[in-house]
Protein backbone atom coordinates (compact mmCIF):
# COMPACT_ATOMS: atom_id res chain seq x y z
CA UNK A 1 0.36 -18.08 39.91
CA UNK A 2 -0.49 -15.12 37.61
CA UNK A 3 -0.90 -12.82 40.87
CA UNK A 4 2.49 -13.95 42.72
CA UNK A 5 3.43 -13.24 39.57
CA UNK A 6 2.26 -9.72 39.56
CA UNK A 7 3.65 -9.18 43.22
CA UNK A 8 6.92 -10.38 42.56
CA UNK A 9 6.88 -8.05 39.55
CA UNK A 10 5.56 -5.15 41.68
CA UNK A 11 8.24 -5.52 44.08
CA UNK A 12 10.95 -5.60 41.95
CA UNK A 13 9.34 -2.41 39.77
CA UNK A 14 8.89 -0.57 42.58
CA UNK A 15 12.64 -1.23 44.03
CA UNK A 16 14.13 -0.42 40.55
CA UNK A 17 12.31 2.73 40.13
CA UNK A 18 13.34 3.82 43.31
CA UNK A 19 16.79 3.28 42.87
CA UNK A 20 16.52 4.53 38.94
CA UNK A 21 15.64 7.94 40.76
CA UNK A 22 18.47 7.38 43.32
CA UNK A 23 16.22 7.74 46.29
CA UNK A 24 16.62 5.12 48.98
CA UNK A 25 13.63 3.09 49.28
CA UNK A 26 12.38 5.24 52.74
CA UNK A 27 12.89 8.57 52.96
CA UNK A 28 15.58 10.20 55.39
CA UNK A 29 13.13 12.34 57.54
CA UNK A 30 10.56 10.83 59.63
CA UNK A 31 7.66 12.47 58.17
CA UNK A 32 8.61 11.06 54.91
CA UNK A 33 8.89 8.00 56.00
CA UNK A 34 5.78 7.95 57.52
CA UNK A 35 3.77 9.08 54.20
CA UNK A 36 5.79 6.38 51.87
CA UNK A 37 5.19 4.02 54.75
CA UNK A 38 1.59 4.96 54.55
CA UNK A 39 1.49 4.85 50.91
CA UNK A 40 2.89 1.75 50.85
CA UNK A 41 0.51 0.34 53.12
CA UNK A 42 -2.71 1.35 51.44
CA UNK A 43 -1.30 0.44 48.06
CA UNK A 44 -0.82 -3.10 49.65
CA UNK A 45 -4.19 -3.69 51.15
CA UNK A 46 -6.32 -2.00 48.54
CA UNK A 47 -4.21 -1.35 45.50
CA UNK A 48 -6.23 0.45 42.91
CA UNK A 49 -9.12 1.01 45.23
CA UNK A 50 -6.96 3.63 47.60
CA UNK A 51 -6.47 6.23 44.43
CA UNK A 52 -7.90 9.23 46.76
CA UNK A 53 -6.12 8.31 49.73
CA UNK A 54 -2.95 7.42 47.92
CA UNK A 55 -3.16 11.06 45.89
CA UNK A 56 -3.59 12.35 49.37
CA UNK A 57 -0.44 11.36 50.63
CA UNK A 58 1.21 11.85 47.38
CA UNK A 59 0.17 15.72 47.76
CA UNK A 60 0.92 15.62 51.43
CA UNK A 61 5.04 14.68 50.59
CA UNK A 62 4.88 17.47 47.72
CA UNK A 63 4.60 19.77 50.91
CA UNK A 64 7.17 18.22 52.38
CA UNK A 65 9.40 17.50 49.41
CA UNK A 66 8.67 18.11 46.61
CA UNK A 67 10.70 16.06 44.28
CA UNK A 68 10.51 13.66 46.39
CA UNK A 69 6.99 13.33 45.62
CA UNK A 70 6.90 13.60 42.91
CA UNK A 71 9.10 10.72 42.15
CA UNK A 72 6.84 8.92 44.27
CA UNK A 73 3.99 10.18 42.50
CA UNK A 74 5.09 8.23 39.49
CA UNK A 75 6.20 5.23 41.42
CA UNK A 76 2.57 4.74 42.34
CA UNK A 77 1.15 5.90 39.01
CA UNK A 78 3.10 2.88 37.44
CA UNK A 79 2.60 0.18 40.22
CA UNK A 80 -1.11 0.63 39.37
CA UNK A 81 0.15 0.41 35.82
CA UNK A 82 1.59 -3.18 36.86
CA UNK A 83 -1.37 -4.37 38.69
CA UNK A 84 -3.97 -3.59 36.22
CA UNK A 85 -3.29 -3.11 33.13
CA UNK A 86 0.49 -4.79 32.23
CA UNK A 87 0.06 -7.31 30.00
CA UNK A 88 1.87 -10.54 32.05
CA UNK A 89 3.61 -13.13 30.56
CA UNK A 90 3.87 -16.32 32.38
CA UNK A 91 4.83 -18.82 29.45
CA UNK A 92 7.61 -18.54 27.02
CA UNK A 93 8.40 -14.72 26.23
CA UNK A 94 6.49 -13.30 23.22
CA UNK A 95 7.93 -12.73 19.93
CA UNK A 96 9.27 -9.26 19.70
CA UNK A 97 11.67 -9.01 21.92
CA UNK A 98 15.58 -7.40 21.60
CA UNK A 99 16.70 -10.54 19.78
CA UNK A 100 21.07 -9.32 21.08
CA UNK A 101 22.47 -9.09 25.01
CA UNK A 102 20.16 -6.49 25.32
CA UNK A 103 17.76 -9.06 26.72
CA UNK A 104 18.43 -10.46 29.95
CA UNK A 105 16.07 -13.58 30.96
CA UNK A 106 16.18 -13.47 34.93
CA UNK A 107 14.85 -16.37 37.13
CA UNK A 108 14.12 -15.82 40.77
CA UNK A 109 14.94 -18.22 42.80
CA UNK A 110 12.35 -20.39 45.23
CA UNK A 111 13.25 -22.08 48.59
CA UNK A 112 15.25 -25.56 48.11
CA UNK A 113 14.77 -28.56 49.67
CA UNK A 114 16.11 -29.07 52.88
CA UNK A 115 18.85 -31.57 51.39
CA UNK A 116 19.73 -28.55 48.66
CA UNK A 117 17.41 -30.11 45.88
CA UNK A 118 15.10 -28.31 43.85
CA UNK A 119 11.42 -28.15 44.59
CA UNK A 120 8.80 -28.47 41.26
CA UNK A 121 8.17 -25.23 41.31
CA UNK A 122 11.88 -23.95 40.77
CA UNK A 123 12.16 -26.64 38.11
CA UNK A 124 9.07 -25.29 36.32
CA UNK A 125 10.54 -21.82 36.49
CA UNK A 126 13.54 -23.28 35.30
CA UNK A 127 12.16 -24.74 31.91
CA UNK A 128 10.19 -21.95 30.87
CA UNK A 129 13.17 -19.61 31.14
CA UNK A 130 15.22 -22.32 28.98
CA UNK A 131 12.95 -22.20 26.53
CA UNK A 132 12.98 -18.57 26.66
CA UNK A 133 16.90 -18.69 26.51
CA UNK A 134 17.01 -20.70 23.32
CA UNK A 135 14.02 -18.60 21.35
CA UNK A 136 16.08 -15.96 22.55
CA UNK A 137 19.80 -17.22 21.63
CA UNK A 138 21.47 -14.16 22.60
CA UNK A 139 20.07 -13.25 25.62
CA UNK A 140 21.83 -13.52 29.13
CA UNK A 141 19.89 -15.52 31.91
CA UNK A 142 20.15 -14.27 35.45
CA UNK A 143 19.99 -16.67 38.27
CA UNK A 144 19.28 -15.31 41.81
CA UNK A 145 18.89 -17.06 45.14
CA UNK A 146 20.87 -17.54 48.14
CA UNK A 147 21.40 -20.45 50.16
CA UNK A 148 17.88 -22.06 51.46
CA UNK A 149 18.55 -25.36 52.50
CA UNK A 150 18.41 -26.37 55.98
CA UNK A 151 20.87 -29.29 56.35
CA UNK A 152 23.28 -28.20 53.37
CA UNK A 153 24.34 -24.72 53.99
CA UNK A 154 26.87 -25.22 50.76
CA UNK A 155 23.81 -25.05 48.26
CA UNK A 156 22.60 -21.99 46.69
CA UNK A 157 18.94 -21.43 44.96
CA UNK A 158 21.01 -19.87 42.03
CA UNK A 159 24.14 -22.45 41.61
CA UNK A 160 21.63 -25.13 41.60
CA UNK A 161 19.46 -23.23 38.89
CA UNK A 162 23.09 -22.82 36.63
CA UNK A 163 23.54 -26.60 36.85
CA UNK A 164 20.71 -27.64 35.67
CA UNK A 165 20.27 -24.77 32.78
CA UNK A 166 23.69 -26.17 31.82
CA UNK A 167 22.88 -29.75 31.75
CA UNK A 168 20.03 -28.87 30.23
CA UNK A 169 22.13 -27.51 27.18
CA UNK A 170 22.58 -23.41 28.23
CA UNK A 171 25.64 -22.25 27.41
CA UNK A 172 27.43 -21.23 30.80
CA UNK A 173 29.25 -18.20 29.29
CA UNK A 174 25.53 -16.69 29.08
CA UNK A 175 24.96 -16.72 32.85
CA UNK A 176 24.90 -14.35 35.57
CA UNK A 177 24.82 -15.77 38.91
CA UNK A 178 23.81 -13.95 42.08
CA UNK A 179 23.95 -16.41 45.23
CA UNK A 180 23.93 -14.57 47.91
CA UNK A 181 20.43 -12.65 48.51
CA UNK A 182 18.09 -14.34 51.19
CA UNK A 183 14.74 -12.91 50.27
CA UNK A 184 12.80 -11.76 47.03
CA UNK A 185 13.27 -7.95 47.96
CA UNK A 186 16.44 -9.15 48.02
CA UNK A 187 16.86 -10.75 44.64
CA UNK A 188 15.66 -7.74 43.43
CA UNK A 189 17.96 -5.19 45.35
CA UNK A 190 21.10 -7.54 44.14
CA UNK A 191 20.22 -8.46 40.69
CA UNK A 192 19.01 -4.63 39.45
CA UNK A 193 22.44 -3.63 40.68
CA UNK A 194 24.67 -6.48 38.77
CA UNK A 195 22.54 -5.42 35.68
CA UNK A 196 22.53 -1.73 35.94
């Protein structure tokens, strides 16, 4: 779970830094593309392990362009961050945190049944981010998920996630619902824009 976990977060790191530097994910030029493609790939199969090859490429798109890489430089210098030395929460968040609307408790969504139910494992998500919510009275909660189920197109991962955080108590004025994204890159994509 813990190392999902740590991919989900990855992917949605490495898609809001990317946008935080307004680049598009792949470069414009096709050698560009094929060195962040590259990068990409090694990062993916050997993460930490692929710091020479990864520096190599990183150098190689300097050449190239060089703010460019070095934007990328520091995209890589901080998904290795994520990977190996982030501290993860998967319970309740910690004490500490921005205790106004600062805070922003986002839940992704996970594939529904094919009759539009939720699965355990969207449930589970579910009550650890309510718990969240009310140690953390003021933050927002995010929903995000499109529609997954096979034989009821009219359900959505996310409006099924706002019912039940509002049966279960959650205040529907602190939601924000995003329904229409179809993958997790996509959750990401949609959700960093409605916050940003």
């Amino acid at each position: 779970m813990k190392k999902i976990f740590k991919f989900v977060l990855t992917a949605i790191v490495s898609l809001c830094l990317s946008f935080s530097f307004s680049i598009p994910v792949f470069a414009s030029e096709s050698g560009e593309t094929d060195i962040i493609n590259e990068m990409i790939s090694y990062y993916s199969t050997y993460q930490s392990t692929a710091k020479t090859d990864i520096q190599r490429l990183v150098e190689k798109l300097k050449a190239l362009n060089s703010t460019k890489g070095e934007e990328w430089e520091k995209i890589m210098e901080y998904l290795d961050y994520v990977n190996t030395d982030m501290n993860v929460n998967v319970d309740v968040l910690p004490n500490g945190l921005p205790n106004d609307d600062n805070l922003c408790i986002t839940v992704l969504g996970f594939a529904l049944n094919d009759d539009g139910t939720m699965k355990d494992e969207l449930v589970g998500r579910l009550q650890t981010a309510l718990a969240s919510a009310q140690k953390y009275p003021n933050a927002y909660v995010a929903v995000t998920g499109g529609g997954t189920a096979k034989n009821n197109p009219n359900a959505t991962e996310a409006d099924q996630m706002a019912a039940w955080m509002i049966a279960n108590g959650l205040d529907e004025n602190r939601f924000i619902v995003e329904n229409k994204c179809k993958s997790t890159v996509q959750n990401a994509q949609f959700i960093y824009a409605i916050l940003r």
